[in-house]
C-alpha atoms as a PDB file:
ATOM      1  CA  UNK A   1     -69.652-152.649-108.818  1.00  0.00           C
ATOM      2  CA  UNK A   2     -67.648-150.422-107.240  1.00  0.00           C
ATOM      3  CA  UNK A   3     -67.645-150.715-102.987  1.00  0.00           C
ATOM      4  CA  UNK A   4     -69.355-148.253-100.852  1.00  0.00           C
ATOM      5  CA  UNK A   5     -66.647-146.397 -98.373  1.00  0.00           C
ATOM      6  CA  UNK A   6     -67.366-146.897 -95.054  1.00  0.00           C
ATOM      7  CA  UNK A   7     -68.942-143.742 -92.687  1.00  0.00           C
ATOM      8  CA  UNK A   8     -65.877-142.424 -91.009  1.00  0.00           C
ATOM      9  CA  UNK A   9     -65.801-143.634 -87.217  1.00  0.00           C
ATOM     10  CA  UNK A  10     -67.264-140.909 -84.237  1.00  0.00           C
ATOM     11  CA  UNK A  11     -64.650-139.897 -81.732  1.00  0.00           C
ATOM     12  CA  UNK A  12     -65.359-141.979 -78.611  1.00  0.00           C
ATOM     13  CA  UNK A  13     -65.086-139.271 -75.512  1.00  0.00           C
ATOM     14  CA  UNK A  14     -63.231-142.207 -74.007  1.00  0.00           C
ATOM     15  CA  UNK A  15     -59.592-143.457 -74.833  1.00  0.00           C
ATOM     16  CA  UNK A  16     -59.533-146.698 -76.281  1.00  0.00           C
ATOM     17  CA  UNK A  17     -58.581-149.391 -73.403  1.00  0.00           C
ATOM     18  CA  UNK A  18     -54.869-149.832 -74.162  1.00  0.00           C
ATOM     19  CA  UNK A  19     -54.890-146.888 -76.534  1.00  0.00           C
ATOM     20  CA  UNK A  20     -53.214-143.697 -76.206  1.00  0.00           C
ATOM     21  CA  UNK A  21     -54.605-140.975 -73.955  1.00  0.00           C
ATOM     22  CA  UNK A  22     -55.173-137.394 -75.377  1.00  0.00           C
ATOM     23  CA  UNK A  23     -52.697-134.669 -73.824  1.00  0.00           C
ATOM     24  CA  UNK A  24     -54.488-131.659 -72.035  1.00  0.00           C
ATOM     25  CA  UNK A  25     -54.034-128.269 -73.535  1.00  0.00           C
ATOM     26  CA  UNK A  26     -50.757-126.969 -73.201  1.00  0.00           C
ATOM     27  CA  UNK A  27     -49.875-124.486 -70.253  1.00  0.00           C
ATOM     28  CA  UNK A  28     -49.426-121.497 -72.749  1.00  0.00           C
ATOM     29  CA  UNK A  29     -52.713-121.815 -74.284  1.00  0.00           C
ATOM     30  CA  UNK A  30     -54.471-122.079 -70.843  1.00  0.00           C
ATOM     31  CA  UNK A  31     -52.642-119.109 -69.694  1.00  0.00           C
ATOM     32  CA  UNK A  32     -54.050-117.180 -72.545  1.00  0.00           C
ATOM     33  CA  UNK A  33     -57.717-117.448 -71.681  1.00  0.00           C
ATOM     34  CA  UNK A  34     -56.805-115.604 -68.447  1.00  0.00           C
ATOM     35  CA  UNK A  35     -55.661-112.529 -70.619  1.00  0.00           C
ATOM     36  CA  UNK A  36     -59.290-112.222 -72.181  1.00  0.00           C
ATOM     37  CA  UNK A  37     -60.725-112.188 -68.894  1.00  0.00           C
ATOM     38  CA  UNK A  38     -60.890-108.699 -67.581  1.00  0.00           C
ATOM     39  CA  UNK A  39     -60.258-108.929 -63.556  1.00  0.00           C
ATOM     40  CA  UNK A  40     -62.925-108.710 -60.830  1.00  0.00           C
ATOM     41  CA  UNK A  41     -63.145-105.116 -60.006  1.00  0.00           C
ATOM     42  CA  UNK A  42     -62.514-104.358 -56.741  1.00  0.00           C
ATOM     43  CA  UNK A  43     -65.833-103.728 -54.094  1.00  0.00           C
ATOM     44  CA  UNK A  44     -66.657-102.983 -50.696  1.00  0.00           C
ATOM     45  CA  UNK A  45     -63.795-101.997 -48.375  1.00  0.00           C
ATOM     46  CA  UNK A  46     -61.602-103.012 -50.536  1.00  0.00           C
ATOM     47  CA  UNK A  47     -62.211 -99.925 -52.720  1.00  0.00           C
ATOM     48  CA  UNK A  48     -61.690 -97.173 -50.609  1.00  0.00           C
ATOM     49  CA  UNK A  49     -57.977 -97.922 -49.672  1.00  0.00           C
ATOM     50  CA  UNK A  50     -57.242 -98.501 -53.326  1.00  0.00           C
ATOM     51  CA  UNK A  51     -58.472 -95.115 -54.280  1.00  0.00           C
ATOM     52  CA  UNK A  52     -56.879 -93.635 -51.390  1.00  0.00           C
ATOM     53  CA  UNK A  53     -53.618 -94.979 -52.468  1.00  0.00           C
ATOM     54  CA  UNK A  54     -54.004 -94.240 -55.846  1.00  0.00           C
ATOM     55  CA  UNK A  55     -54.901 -90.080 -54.974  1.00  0.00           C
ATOM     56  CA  UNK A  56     -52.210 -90.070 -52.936  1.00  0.00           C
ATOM     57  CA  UNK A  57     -49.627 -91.330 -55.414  1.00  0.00           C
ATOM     58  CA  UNK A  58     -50.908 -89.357 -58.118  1.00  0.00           C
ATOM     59  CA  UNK A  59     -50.389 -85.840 -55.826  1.00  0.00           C
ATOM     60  CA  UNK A  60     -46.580 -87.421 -54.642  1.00  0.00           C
ATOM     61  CA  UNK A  61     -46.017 -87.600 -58.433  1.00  0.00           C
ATOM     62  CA  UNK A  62     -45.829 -83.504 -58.380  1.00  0.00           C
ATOM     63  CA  UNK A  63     -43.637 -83.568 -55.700  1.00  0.00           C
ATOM     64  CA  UNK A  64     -40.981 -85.880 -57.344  1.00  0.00           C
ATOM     65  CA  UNK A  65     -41.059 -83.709 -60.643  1.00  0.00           C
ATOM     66  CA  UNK A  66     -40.757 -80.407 -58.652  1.00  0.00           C
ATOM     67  CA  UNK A  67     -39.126 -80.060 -55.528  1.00  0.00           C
ATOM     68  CA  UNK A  68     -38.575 -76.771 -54.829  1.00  0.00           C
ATOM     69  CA  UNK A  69     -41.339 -76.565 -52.752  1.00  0.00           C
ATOM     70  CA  UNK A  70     -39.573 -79.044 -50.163  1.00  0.00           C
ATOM     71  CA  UNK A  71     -36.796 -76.871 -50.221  1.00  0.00           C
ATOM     72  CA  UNK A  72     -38.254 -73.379 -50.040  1.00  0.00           C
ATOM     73  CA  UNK A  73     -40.481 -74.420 -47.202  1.00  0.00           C
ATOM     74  CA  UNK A  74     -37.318 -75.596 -45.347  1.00  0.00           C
ATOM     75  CA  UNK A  75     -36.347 -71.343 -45.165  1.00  0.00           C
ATOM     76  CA  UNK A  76     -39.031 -70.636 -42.614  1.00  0.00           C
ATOM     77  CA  UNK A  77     -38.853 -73.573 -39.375  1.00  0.00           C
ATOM     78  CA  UNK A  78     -35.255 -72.560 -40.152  1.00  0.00           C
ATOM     79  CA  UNK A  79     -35.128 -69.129 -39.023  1.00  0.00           C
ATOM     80  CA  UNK A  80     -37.783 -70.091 -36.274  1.00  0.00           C
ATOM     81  CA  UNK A  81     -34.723 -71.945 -34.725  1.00  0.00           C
ATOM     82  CA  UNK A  82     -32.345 -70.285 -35.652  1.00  0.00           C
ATOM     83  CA  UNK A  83     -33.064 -66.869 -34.585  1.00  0.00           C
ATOM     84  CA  UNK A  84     -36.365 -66.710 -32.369  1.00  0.00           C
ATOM     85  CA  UNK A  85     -35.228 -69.851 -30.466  1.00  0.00           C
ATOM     86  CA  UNK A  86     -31.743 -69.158 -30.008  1.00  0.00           C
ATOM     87  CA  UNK A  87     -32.609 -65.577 -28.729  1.00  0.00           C
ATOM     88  CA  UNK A  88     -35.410 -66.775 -26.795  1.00  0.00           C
ATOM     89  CA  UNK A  89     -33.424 -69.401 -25.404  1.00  0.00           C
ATOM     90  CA  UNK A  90     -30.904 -66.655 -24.117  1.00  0.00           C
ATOM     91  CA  UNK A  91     -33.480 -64.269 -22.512  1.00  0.00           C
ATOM     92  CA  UNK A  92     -35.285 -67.130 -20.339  1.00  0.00           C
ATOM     93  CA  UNK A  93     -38.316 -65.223 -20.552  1.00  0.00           C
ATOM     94  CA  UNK A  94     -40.135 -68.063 -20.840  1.00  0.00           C
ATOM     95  CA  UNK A  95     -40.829 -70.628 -18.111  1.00  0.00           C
ATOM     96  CA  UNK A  96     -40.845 -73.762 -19.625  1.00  0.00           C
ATOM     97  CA  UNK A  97     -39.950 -76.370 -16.519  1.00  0.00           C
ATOM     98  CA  UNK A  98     -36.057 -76.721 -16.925  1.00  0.00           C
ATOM     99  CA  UNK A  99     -36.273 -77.598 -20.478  1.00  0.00           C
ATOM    100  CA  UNK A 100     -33.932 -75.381 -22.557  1.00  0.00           C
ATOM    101  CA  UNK A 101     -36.662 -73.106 -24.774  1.00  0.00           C
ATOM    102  CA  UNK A 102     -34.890 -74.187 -28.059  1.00  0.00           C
ATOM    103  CA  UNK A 103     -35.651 -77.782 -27.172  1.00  0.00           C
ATOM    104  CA  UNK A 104     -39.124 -76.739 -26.345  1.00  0.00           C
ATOM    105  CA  UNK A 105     -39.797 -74.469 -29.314  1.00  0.00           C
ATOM    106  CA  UNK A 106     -38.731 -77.762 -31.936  1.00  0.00           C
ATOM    107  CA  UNK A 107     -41.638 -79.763 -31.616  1.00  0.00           C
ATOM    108  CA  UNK A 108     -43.677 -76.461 -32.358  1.00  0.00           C
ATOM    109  CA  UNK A 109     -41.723 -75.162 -35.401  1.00  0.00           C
ATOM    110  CA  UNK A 110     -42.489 -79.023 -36.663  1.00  0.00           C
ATOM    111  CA  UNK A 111     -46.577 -78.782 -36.124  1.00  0.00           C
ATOM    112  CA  UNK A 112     -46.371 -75.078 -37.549  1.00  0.00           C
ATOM    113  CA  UNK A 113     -44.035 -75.924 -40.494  1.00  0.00           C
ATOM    114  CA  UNK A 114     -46.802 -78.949 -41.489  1.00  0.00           C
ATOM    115  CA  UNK A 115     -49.668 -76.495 -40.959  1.00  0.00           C
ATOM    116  CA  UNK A 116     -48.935 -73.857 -43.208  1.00  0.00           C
ATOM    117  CA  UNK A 117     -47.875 -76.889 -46.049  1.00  0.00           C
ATOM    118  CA  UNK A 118     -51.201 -78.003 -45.612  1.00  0.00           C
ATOM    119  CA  UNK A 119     -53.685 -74.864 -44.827  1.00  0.00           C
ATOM    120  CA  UNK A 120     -53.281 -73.648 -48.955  1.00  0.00           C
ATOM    121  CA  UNK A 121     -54.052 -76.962 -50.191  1.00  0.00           C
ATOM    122  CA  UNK A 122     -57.625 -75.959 -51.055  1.00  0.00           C
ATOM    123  CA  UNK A 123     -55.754 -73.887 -53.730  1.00  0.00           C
ATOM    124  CA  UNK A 124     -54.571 -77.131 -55.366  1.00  0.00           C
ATOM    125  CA  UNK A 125     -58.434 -78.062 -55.832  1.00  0.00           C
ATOM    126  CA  UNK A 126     -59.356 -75.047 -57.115  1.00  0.00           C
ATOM    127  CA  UNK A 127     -56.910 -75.060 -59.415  1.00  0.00           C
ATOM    128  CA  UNK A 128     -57.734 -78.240 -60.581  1.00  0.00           C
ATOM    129  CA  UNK A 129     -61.318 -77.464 -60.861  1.00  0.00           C
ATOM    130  CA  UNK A 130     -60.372 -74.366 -63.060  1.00  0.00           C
ATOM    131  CA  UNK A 131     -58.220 -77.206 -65.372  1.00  0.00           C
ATOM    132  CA  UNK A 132     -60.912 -79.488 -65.310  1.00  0.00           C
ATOM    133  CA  UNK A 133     -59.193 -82.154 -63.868  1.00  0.00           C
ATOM    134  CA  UNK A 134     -61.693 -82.169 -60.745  1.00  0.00           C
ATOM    135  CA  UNK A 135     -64.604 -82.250 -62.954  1.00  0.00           C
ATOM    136  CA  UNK A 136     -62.608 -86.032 -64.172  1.00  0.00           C
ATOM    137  CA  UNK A 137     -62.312 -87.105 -60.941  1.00  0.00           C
ATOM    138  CA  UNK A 138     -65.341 -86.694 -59.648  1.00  0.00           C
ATOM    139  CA  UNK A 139     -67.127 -88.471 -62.504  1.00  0.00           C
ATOM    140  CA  UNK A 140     -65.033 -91.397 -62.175  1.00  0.00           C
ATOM    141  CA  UNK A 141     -66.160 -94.361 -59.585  1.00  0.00           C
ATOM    142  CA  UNK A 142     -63.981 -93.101 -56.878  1.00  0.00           C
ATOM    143  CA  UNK A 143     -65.920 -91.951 -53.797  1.00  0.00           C
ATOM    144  CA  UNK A 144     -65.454 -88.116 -52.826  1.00  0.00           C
ATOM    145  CA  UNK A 145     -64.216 -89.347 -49.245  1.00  0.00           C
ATOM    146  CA  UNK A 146     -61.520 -91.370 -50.988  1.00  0.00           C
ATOM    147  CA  UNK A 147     -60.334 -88.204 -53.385  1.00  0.00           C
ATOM    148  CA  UNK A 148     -60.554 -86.079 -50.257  1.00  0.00           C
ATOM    149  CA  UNK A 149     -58.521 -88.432 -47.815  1.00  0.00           C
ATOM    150  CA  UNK A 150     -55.711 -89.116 -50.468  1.00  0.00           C
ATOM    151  CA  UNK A 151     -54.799 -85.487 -51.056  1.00  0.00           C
ATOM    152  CA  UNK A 152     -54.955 -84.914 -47.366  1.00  0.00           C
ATOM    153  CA  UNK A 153     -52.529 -87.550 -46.432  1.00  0.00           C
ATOM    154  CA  UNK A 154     -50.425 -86.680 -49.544  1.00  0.00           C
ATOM    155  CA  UNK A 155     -50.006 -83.402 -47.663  1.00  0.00           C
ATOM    156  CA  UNK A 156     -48.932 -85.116 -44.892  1.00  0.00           C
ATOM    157  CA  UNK A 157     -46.625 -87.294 -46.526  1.00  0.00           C
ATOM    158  CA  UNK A 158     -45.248 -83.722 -47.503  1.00  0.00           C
ATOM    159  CA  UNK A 159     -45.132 -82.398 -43.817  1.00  0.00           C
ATOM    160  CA  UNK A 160     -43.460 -85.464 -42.891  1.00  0.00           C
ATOM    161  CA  UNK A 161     -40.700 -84.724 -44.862  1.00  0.00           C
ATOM    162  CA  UNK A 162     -40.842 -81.424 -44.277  1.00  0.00           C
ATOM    163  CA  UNK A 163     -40.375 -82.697 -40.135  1.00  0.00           C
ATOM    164  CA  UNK A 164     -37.210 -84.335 -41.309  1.00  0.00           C
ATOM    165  CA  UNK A 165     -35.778 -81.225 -42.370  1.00  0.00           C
ATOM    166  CA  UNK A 166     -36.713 -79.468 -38.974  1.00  0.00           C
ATOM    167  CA  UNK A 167     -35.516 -82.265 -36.866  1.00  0.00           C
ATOM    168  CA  UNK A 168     -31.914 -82.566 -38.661  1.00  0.00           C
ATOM    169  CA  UNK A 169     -31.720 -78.052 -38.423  1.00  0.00           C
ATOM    170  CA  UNK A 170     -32.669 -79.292 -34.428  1.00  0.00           C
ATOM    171  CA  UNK A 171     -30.475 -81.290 -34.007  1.00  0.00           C
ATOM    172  CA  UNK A 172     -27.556 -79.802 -35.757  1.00  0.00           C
ATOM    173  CA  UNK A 173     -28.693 -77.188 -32.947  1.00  0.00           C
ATOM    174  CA  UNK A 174     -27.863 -78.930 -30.197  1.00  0.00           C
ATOM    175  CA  UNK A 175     -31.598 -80.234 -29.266  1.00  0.00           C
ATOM    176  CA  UNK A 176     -32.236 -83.455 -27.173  1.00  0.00           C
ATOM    177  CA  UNK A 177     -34.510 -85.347 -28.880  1.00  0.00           C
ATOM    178  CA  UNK A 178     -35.099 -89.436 -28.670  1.00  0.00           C
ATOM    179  CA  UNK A 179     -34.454 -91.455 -32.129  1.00  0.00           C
ATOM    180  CA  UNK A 180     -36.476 -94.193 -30.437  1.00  0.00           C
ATOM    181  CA  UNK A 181     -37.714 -95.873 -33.279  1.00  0.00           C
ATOM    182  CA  UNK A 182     -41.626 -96.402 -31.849  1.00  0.00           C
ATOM    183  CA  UNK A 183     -41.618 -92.866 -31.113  1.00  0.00           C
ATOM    184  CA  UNK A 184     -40.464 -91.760 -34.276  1.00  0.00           C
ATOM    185  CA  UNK A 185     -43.091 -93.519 -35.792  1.00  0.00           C
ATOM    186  CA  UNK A 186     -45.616 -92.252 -33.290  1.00  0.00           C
ATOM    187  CA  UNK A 187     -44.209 -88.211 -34.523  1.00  0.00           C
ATOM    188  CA  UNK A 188     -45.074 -89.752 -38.377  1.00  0.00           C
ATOM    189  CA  UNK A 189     -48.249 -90.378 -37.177  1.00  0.00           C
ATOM    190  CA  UNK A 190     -49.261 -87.525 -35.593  1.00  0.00           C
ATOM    191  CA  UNK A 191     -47.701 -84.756 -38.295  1.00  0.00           C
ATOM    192  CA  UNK A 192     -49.967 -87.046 -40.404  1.00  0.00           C
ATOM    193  CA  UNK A 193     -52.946 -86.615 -38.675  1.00  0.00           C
ATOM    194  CA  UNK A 194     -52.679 -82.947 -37.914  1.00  0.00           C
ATOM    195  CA  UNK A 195     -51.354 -82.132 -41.693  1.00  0.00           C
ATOM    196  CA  UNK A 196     -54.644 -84.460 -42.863  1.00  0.00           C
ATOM    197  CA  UNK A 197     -56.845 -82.245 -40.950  1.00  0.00           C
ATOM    198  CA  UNK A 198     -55.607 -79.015 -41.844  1.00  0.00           C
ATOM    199  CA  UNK A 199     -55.253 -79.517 -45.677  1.00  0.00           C
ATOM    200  CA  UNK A 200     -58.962 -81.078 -45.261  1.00  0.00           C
ATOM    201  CA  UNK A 201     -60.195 -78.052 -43.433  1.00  0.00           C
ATOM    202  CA  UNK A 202     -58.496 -75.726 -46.429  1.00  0.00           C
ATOM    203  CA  UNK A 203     -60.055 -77.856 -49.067  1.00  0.00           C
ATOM    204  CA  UNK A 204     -63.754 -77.543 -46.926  1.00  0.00           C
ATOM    205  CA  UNK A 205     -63.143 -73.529 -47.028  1.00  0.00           C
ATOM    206  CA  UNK A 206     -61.750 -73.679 -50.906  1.00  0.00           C
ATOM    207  CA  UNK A 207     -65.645 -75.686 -51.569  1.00  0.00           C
ATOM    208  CA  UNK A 208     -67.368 -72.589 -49.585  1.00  0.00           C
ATOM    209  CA  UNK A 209     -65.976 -69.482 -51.205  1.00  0.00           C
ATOM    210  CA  UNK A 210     -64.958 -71.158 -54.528  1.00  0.00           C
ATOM    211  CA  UNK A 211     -61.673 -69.256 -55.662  1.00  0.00           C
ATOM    212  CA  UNK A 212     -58.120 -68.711 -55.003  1.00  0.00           C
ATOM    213  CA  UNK A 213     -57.870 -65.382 -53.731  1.00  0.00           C
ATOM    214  CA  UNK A 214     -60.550 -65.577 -51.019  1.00  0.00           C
ATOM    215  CA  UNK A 215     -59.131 -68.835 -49.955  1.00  0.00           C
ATOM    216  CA  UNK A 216     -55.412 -67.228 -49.649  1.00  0.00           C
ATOM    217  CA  UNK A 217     -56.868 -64.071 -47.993  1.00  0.00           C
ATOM    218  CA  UNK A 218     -59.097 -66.832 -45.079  1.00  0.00           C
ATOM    219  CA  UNK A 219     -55.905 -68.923 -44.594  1.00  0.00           C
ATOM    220  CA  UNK A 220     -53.195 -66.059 -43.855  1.00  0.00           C
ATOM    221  CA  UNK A 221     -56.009 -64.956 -41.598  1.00  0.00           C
ATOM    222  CA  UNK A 222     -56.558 -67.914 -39.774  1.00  0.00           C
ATOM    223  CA  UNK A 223     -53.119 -69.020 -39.948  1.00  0.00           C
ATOM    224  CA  UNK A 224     -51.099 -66.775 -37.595  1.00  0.00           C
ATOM    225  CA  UNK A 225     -54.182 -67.067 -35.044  1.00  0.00           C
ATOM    226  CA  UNK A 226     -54.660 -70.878 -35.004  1.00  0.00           C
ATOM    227  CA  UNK A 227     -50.241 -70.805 -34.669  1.00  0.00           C
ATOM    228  CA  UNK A 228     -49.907 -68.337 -31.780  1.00  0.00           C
ATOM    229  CA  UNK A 229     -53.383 -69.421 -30.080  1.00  0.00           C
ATOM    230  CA  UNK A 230     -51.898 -72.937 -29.751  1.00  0.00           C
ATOM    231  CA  UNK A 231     -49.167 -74.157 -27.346  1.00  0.00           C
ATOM    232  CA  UNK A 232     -46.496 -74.503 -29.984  1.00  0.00           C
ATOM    233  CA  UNK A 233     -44.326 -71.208 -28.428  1.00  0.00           C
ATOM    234  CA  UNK A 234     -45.316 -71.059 -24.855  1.00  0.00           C
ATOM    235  CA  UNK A 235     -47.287 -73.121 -21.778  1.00  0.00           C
ATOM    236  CA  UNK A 236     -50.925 -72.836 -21.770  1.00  0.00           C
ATOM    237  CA  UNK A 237     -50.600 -71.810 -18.314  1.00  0.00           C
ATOM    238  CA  UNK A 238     -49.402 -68.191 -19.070  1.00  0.00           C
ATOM    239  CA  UNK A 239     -52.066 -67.521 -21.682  1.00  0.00           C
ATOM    240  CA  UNK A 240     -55.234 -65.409 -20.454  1.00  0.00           C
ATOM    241  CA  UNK A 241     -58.221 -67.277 -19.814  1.00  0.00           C
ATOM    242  CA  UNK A 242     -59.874 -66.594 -23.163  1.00  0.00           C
ATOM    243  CA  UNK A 243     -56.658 -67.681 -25.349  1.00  0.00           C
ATOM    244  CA  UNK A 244     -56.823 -70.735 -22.876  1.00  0.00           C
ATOM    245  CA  UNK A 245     -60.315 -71.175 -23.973  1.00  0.00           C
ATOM    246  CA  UNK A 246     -59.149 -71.084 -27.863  1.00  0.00           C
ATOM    247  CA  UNK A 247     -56.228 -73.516 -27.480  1.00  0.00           C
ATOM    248  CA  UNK A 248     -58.114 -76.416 -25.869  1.00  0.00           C
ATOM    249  CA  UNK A 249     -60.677 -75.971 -28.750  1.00  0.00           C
ATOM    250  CA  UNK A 250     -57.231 -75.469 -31.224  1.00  0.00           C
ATOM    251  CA  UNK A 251     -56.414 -79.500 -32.815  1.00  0.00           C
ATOM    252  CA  UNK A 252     -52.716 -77.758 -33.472  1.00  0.00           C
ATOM    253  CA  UNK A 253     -52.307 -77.487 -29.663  1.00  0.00           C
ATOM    254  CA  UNK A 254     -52.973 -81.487 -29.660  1.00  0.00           C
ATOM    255  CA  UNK A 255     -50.517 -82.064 -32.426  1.00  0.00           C
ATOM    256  CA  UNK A 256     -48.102 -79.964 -30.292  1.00  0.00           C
ATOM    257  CA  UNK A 257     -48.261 -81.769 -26.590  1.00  0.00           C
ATOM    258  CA  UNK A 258     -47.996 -85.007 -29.009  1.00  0.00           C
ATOM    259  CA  UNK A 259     -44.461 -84.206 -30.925  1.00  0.00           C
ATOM    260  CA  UNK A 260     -43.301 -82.441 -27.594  1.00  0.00           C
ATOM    261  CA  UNK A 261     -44.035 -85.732 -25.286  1.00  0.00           C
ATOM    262  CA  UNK A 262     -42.446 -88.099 -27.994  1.00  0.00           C
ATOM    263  CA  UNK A 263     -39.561 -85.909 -29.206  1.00  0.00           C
ATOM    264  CA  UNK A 264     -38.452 -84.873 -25.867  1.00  0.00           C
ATOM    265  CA  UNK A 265     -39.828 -86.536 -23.168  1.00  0.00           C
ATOM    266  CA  UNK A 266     -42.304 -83.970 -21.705  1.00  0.00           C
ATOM    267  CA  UNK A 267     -45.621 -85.141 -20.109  1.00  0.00           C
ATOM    268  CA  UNK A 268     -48.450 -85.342 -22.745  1.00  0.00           C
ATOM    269  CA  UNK A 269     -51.848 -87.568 -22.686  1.00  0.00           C
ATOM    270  CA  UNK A 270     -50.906 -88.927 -25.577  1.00  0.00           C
ATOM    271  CA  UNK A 271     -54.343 -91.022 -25.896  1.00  0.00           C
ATOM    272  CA  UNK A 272     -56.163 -87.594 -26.085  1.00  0.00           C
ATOM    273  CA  UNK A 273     -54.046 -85.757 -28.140  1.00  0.00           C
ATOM    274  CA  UNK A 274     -54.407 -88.673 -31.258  1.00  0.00           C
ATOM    275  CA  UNK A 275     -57.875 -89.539 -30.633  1.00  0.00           C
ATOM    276  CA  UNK A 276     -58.530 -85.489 -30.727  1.00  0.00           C
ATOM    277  CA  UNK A 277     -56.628 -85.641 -34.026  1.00  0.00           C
ATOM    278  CA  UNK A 278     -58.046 -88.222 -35.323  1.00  0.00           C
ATOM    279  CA  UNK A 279     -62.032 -87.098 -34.588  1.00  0.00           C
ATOM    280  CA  UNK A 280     -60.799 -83.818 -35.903  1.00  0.00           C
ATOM    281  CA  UNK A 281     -59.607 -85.679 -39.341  1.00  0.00           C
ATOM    282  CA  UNK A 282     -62.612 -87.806 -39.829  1.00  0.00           C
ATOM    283  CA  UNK A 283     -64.976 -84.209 -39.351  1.00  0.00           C
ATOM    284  CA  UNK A 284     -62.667 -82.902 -41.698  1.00  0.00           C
ATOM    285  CA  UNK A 285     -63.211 -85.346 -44.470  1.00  0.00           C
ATOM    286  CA  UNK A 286     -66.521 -85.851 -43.846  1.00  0.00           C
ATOM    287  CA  UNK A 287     -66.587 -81.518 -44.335  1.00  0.00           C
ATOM    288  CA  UNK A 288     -64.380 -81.481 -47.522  1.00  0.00           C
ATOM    289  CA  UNK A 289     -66.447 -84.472 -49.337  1.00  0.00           C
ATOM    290  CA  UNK A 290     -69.531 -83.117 -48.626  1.00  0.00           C
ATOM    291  CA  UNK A 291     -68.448 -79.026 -50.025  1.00  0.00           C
ATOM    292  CA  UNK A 292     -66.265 -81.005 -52.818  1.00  0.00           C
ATOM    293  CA  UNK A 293     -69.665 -80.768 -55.356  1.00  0.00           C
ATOM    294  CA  UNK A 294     -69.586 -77.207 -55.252  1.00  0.00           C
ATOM    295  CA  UNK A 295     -66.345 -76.894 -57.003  1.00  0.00           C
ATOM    296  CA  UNK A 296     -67.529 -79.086 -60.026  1.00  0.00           C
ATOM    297  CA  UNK A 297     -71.082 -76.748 -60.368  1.00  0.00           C
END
């Protein structure tokens, strides 16, 4: 009679007492769970700044495949200094309290030079609405304020550059400016701010009349206006009441009084003129984002 084999033993969940333990999974194999696990996304405020980021990478991309535009740009603030402020500088026609007019026409050519980089941005939108690419974008989870502040402070990364070039022609020139580093950084700042709002306000106009050759026609109109009703060629104090009237209301006069009290020492209520730029940045976002639908329609 043969013998009956014995049921197999179960598994006890415990070692044996004496026995030997079981090894935990190996590091590799632990590790690999992780790569089936698709990460958290990210919410709240940390969203925003991501998107931001990522807009404003995505436009510097274009800029590091083409740079002609850097140094074409470069041809204008150049003969500003070269041949208005040198002349200028010569006839002291202008009062401008002691301060040679070539050192107080710098700080000017550097807001102008940054506006007119950022006033045709709208033309950028359109033609990415025209391409489709806008239609992308704004289907995709990234808020309109986030699409609309990254391309405006890509344009200011742009000015900022753009400042560097105008500050070395300045200097080359002979003008006395401080390389304090803390007020360097406070002249990034505020060719930020004013570039953000101005490529902001362009991309608000570009959402109203919807193509490129109204919105080229409405910024060289508004351009040369906005530039000589500011304070970027001569004191506010010799204007005519009415052009005094338009530069206090003008955020370029702001930007001005800023780069002129940090580049070269002049007095400026430096307080006012950022928190002016910066109201006039966050009411030009809010603007663009809200006219940005119209360009996808």
């Amino acid at each position: 009679m043969s013998a009956v084999p014995a049921a197999p033993q179960a598994a006890s969940a415990e070692p044996p007492a004496g026995g030997p333990t079981t090894d935990p999974p190996p590091p590799a194999a632990a590790d690999l769970g992780l790569l089936l696990v698709p990460p958290r996304a990210r919410t709240g405020w940390r969203l925003v700044p991501a998107r931001v980021t990522a807009m404003c990478a995505v436009e510097l991309q274009k800029l590091r495949h083409d740079r002609t535009e850097l140094y074409t740009r470069a041809i204008q603030p150049a003969l500003w200094l070269l041949i208005f402020g040198e002349t200028f500088t010569r006839l002291k026609a202008i009062p401008t309290g002691g301060i040679p007019y070539l050192d107080y026409l710098a700080p000017g050519i550097i807001a102008q030079s940054a506006m007119f980089i950022a006033i045709f941005y709208g033309i950028m939108i359109i033609w990415e609405r025209d391409s489709g690419v806008l239609t992308k974008l704004l289907v995709t989870p990234t808020p309109r304020a986030a699409l609309v502040t990254g391309k405006a402070f890509a344009a200011g990364v742009k000015a900022v550059l753009q400042a560097v070039v105008v500050v070395l022609i300045a200097a080359a020139l002979g003008v006395a400016m401080t390389w304090n580093p803390l007020r360097l950084l406070g002249v990034v700042a505020a060719v930020l701010l004013g570039s953000a709002f101005f490529s902001c306000l362009s991309m608000a106009i570009a959402g109203i009349v919807l193509t490129r050759d109204r919105l080229m026609g409405i910024g060289q109109a508004i351009t040369m206006p906005l530039f000589f009703g500011s304070n970027a060629l001569y004191p506010v104090d010799l204007m005519p009441g009415w052009l005094q009237a338009v530069s206090t209301a003008n955020p370029l006069s702001y930007q001005v009084d800023a780069l002129r009290g940090l580049l070269i020492g002049t007095p400026a209520d430096l307080p006012l003129d950022f928190a002016v730029l910066t109201a006039a940045t966050l009411a030009g976002i809010a603007a663009a984002s809200a006219l940005l639908g119209r360009l996808a329609r």
